[in-house]
N, C-alpha and C. Protein backbone atom coordinates (compact mmCIF):
# COMPACT_ATOMS: atom_id res chain seq x y z
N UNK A 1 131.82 -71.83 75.73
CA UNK A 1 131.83 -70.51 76.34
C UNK A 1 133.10 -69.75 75.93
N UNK A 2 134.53 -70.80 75.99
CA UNK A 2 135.57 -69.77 75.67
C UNK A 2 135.23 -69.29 74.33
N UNK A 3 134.90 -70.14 73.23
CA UNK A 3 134.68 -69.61 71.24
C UNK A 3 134.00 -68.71 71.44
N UNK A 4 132.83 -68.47 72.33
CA UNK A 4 132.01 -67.18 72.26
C UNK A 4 132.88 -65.92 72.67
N UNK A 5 133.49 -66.34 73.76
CA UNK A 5 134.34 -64.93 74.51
C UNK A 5 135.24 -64.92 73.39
N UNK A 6 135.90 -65.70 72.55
CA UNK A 6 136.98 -64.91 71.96
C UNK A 6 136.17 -64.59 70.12
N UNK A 7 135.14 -65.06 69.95
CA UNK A 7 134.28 -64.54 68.81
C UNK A 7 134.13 -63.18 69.27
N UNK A 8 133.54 -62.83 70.40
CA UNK A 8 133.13 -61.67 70.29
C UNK A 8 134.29 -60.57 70.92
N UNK A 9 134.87 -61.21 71.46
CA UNK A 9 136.45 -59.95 71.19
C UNK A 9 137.26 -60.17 69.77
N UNK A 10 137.12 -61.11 69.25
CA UNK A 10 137.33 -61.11 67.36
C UNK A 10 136.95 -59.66 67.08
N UNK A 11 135.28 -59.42 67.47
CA UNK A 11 134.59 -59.01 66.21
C UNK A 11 134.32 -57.33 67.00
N UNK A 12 134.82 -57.70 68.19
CA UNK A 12 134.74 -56.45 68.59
C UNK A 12 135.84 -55.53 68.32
N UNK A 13 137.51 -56.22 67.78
CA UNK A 13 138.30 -55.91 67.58
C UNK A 13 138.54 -55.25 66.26
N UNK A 14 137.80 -56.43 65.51
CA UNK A 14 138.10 -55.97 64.05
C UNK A 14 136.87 -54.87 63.44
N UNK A 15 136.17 -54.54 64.10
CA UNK A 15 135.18 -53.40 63.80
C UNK A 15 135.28 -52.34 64.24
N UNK A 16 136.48 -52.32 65.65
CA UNK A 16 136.68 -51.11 65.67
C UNK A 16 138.10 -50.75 65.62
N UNK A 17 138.70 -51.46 64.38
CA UNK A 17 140.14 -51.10 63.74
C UNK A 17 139.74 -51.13 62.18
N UNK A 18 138.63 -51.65 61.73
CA UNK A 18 138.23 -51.37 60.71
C UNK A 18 137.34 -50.17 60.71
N UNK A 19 136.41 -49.65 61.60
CA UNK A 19 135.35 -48.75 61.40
C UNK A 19 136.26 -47.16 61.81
N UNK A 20 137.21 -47.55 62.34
CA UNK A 20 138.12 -46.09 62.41
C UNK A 20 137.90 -45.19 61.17
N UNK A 21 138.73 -45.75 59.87
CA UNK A 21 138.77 -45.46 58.68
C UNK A 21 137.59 -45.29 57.88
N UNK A 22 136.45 -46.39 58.36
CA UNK A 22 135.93 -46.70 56.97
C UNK A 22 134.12 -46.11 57.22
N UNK A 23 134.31 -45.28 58.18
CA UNK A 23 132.58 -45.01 58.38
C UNK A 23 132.48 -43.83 58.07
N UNK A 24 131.15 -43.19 58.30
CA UNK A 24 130.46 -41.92 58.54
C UNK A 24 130.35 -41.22 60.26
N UNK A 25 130.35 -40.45 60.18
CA UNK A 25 130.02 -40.00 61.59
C UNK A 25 128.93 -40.49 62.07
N UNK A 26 128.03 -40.87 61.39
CA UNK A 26 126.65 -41.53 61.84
C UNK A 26 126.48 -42.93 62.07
N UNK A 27 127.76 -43.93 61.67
CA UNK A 27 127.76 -45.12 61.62
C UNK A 27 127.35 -45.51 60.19
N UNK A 28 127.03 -45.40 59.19
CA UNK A 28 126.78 -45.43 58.21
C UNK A 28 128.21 -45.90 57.28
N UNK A 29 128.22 -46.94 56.15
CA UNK A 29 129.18 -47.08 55.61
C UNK A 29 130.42 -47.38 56.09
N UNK A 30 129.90 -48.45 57.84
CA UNK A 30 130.98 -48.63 58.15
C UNK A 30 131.31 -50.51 57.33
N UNK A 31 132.48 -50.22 57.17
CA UNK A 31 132.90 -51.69 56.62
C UNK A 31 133.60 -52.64 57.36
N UNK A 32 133.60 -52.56 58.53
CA UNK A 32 133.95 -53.07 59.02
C UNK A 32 133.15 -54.07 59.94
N UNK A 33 131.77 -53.37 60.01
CA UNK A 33 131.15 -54.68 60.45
C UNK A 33 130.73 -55.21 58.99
N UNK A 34 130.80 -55.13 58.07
CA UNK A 34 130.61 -56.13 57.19
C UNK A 34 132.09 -57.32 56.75
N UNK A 35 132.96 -56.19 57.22
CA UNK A 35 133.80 -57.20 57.35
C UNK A 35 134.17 -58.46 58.19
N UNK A 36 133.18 -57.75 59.61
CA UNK A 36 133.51 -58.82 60.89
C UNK A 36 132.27 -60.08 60.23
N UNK A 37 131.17 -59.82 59.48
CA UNK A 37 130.44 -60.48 59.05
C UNK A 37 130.86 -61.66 58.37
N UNK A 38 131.23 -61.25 57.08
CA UNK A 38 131.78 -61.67 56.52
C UNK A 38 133.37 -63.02 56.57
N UNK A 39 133.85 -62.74 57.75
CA UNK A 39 135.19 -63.76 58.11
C UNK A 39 134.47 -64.04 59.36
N UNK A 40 133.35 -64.40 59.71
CA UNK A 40 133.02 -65.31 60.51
C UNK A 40 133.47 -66.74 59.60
N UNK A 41 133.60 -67.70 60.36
CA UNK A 41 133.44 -69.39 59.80
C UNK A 41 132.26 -69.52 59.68
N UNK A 42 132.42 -70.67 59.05
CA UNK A 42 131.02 -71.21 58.24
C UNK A 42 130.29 -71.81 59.99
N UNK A 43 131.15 -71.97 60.54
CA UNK A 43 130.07 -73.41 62.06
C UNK A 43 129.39 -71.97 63.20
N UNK A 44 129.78 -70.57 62.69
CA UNK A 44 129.27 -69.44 63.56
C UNK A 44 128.05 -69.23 63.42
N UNK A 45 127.26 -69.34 64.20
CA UNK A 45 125.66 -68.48 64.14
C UNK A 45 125.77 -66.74 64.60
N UNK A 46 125.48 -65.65 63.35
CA UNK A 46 125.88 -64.74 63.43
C UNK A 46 124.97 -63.98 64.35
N UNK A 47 125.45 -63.16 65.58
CA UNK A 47 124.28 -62.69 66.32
C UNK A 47 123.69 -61.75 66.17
N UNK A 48 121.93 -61.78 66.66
CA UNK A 48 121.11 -61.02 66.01
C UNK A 48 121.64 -59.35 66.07
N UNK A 49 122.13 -58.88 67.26
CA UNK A 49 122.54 -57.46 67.21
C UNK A 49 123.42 -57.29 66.13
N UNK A 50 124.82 -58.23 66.03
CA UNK A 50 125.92 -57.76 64.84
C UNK A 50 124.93 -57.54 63.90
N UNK A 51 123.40 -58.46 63.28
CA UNK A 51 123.00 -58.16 61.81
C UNK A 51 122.53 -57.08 61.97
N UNK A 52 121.72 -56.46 63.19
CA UNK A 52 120.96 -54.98 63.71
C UNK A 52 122.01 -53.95 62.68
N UNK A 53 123.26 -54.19 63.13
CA UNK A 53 124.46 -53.24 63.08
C UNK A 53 124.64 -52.66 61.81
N UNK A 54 124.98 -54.29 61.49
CA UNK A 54 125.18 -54.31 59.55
C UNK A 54 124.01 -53.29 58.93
N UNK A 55 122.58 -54.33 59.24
CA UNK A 55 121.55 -53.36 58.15
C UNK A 55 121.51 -51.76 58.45
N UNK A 56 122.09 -51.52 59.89
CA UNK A 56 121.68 -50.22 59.89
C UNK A 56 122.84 -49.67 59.78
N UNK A 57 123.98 -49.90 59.44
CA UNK A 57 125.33 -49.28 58.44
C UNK A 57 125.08 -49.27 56.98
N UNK A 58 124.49 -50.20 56.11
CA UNK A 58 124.06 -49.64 54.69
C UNK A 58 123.03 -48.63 54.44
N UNK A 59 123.54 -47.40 53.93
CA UNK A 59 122.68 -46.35 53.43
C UNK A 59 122.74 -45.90 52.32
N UNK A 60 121.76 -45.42 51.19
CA UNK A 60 122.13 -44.77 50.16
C UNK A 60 123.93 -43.43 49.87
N UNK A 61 123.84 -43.44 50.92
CA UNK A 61 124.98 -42.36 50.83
C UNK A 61 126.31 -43.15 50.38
N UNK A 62 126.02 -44.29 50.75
CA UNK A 62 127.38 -45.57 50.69
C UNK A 62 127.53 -46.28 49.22
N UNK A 63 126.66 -45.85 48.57
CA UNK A 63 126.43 -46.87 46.80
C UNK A 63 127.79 -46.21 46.35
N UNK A 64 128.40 -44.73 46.23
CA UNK A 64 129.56 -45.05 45.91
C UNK A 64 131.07 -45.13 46.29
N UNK A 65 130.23 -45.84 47.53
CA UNK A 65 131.73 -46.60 48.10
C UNK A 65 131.82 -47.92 47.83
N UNK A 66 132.53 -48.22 46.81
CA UNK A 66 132.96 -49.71 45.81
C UNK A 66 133.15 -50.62 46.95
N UNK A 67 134.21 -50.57 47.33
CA UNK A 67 135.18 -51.40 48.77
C UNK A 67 133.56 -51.51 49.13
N UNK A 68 133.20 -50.84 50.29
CA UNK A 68 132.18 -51.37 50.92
C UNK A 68 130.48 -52.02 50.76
N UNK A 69 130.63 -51.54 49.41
CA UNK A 69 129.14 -52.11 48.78
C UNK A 69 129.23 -53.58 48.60
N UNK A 70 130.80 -53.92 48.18
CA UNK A 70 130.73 -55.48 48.10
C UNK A 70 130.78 -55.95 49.42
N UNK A 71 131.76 -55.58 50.01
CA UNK A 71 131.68 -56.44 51.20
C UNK A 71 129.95 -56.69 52.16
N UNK A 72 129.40 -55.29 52.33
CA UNK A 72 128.14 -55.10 52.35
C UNK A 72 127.04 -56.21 51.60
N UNK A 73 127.18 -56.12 50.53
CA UNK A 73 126.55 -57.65 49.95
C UNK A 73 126.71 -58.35 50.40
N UNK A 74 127.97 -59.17 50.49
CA UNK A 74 128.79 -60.63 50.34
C UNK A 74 127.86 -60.65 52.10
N UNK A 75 127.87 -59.78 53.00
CA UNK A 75 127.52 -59.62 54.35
C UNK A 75 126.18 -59.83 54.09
N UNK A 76 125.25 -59.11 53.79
CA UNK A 76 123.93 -59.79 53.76
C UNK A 76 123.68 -60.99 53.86
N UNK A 77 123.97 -61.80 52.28
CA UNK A 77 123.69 -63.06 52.32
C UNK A 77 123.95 -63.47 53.32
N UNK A 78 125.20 -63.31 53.75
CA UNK A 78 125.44 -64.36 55.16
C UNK A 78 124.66 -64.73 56.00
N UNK A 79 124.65 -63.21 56.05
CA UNK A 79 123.87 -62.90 57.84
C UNK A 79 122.63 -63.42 57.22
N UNK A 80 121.89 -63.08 56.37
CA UNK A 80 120.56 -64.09 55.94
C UNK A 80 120.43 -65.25 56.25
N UNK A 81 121.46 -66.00 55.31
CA UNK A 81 121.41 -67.28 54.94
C UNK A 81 122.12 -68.30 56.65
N UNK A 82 122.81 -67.52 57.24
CA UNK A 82 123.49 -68.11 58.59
C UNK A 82 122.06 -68.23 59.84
N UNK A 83 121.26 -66.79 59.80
CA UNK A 83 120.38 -66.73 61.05
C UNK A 83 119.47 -65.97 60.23
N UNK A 84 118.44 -67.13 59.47
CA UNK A 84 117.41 -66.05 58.82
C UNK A 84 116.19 -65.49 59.67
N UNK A 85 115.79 -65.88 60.46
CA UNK A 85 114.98 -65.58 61.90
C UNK A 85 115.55 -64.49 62.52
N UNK A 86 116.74 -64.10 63.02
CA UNK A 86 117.16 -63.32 63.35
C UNK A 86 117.33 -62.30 62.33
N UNK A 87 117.50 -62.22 61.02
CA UNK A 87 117.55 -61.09 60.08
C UNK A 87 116.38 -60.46 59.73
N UNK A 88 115.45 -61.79 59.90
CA UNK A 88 114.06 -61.18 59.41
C UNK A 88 113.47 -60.04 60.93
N UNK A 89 113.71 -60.44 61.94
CA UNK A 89 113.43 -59.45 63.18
C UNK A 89 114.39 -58.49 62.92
N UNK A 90 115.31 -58.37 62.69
CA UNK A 90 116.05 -56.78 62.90
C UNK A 90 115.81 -56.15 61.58
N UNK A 91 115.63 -56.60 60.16
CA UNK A 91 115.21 -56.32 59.40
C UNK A 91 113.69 -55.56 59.51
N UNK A 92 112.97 -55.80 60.33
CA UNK A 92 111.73 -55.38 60.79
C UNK A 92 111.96 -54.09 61.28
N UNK A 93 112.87 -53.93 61.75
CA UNK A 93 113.38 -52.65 62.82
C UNK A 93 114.33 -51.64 62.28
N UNK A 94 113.91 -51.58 60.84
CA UNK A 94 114.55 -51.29 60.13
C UNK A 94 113.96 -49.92 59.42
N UNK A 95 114.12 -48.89 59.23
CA UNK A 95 113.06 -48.02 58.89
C UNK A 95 113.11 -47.91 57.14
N UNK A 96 114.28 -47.88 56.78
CA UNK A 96 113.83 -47.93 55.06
C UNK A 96 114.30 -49.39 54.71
N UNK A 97 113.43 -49.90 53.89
CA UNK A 97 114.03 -51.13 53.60
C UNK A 97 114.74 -50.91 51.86
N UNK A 98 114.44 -49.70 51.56
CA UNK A 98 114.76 -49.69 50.18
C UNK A 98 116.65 -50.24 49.84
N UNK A 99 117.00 -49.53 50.82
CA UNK A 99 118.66 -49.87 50.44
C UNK A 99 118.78 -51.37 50.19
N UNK A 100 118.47 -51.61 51.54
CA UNK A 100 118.82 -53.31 51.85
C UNK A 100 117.87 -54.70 50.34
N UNK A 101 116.95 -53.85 50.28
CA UNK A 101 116.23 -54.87 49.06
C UNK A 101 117.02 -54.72 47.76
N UNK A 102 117.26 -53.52 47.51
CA UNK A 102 118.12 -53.37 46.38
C UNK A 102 119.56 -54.46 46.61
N UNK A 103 120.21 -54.44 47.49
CA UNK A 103 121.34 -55.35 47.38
C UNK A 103 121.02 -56.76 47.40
N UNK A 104 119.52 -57.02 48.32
CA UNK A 104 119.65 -58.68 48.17
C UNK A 104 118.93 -58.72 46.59
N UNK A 105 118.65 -57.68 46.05
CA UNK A 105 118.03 -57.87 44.67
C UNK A 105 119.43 -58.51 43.58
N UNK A 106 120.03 -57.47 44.06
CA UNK A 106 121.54 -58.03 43.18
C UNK A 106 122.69 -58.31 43.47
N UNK A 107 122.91 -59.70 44.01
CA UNK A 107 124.33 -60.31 44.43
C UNK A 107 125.21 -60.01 43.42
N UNK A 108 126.58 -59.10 44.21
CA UNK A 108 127.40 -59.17 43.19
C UNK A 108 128.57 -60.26 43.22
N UNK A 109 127.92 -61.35 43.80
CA UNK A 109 129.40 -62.48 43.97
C UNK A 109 128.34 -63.71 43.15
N UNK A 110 128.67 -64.39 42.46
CA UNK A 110 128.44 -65.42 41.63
C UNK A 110 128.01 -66.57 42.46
N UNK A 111 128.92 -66.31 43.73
CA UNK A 111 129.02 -68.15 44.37
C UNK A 111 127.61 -67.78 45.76
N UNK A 112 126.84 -66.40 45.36
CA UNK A 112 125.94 -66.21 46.08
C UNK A 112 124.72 -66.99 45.53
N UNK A 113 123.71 -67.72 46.17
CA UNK A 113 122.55 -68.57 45.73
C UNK A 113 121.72 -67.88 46.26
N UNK A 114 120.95 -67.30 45.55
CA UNK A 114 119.31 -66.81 46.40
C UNK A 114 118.29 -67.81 46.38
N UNK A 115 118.60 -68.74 45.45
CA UNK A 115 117.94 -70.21 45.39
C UNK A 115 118.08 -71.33 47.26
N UNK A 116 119.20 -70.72 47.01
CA UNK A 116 119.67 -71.72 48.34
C UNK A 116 118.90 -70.91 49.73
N UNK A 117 119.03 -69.32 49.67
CA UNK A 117 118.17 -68.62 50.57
C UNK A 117 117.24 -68.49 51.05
N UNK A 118 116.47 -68.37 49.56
CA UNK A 118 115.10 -68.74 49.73
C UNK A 118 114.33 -70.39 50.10
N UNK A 119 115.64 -71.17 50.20
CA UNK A 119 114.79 -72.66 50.18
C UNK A 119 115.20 -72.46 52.08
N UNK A 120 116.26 -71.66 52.58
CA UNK A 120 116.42 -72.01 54.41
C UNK A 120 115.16 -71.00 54.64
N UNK A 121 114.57 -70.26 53.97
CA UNK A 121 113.03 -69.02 54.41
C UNK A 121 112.39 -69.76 54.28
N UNK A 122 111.95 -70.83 53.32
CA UNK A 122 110.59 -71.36 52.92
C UNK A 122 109.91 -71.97 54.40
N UNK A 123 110.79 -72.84 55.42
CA UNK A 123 110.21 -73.48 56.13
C UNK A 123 110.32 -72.62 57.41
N UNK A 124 110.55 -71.25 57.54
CA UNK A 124 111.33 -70.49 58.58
C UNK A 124 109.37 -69.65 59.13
N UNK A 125 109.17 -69.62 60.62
CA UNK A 125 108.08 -69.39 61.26
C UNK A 125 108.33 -67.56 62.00
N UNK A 126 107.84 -66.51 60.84
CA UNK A 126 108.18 -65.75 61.60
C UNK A 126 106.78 -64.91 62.21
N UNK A 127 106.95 -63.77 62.36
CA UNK A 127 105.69 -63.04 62.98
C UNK A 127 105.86 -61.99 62.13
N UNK A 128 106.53 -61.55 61.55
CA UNK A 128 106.99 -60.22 60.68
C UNK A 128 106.85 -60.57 59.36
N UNK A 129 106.13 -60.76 58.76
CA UNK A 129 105.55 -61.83 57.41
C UNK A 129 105.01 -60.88 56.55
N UNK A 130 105.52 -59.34 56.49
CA UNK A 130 104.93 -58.59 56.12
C UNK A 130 106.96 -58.15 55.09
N UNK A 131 107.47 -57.95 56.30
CA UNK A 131 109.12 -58.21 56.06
C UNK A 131 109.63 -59.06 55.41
N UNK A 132 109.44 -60.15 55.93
CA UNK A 132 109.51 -62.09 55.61
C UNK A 132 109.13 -61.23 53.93
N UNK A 133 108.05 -61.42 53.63
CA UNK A 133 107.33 -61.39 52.32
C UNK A 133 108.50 -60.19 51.07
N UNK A 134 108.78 -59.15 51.94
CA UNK A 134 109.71 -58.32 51.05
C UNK A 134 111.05 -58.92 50.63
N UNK A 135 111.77 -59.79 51.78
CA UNK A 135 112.63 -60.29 51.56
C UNK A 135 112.93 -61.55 50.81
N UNK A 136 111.93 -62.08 50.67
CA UNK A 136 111.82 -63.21 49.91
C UNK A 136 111.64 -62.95 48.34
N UNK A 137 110.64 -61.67 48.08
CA UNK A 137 110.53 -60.99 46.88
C UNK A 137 111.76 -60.94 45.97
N UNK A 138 112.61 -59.91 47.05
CA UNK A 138 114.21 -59.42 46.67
C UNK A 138 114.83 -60.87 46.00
N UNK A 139 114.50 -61.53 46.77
CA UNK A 139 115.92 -62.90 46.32
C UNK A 139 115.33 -63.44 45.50
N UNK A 140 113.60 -63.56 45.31
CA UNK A 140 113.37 -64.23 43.79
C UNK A 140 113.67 -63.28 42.05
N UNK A 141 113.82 -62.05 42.65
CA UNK A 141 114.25 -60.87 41.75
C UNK A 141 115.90 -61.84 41.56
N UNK A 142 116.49 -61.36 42.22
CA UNK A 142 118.05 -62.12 42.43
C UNK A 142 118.24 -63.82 41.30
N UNK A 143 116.86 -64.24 42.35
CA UNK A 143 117.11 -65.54 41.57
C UNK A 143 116.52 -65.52 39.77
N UNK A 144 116.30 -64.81 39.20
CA UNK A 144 115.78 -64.43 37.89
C UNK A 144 116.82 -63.53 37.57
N UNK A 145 117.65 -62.73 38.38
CA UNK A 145 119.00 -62.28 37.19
C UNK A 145 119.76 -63.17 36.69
N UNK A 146 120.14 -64.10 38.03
CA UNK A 146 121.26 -65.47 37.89
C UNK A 146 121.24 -66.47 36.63
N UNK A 147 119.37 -66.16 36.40
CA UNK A 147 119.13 -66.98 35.24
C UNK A 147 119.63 -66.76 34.13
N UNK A 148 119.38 -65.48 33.67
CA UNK A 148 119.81 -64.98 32.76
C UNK A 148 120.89 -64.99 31.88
């Protein structure tokens, strides 16, 4: 109970000393929850609202903001690959999925596996299999650049 109370004053802290600077008036392009994403530890299960947050802070308006497109990536995977059940539901609730497929289409960090992603989806039971199905698409796109 205490790791939770001080996770989520972590992340409540650093998103809103990071999102000062780094957003839109709309919430859009804020980097800072990709940053709170992102410096979670590996033993954190990331919660379903923080990923709500994330997907609905990447927007086309943000592709040329460098700083935050990576971190924005490097944040996806996570939040994917940490609570893919939970990404695939807020991902659902999501009204364009175009942004978000484009980035899991192309990891820009090397030590990202869409191989490894797609093998924690394969056995994963969702109801949104319509979503499920887009997102799985994206990372076999992903997993065919890596090849290359």
């Amino acid at each position: 109970m205490k790791g939770r109370i001080r996770l989520t004053l972590f992340l409540a802290v650093a998103m809103s000393a990071c999102s000062l600077t780094n957003r839109s008036s709309d919430g859009s392009c804020d980097k800072g929850i990709a940053v709170a994403v992102r410096t979670l530890d590996a033993s954190t299960v990331i919660d379903e609202s923080l990923i709500g947050s994330l997907l609905r802070a990447g927007t086309a308006r943000c592709s040329s903001n460098v700083e935050f497109m990576e971190a924005y990536n490097e944040a996806l995977f996570m939040a994917l690959e940490k609570n893919p059940a939970g990404f695939i539901r807020q991902f659902a609730r999501v009204s364009d999925h175009s942004f978000v497929l484009e980035r899991l289409e192309s990891p820009v960090n090397d030590a990202i596996s869409p191989s490894r992603v797609i093998a924690k989806l394969a056995n994963l039971a969702v109801t949104e299999k319509a979503t499920y199905n887009k997102v799985v698409a994206a990372l076999k796109i992903a997993e065919r650049k890596q090849e290359m």
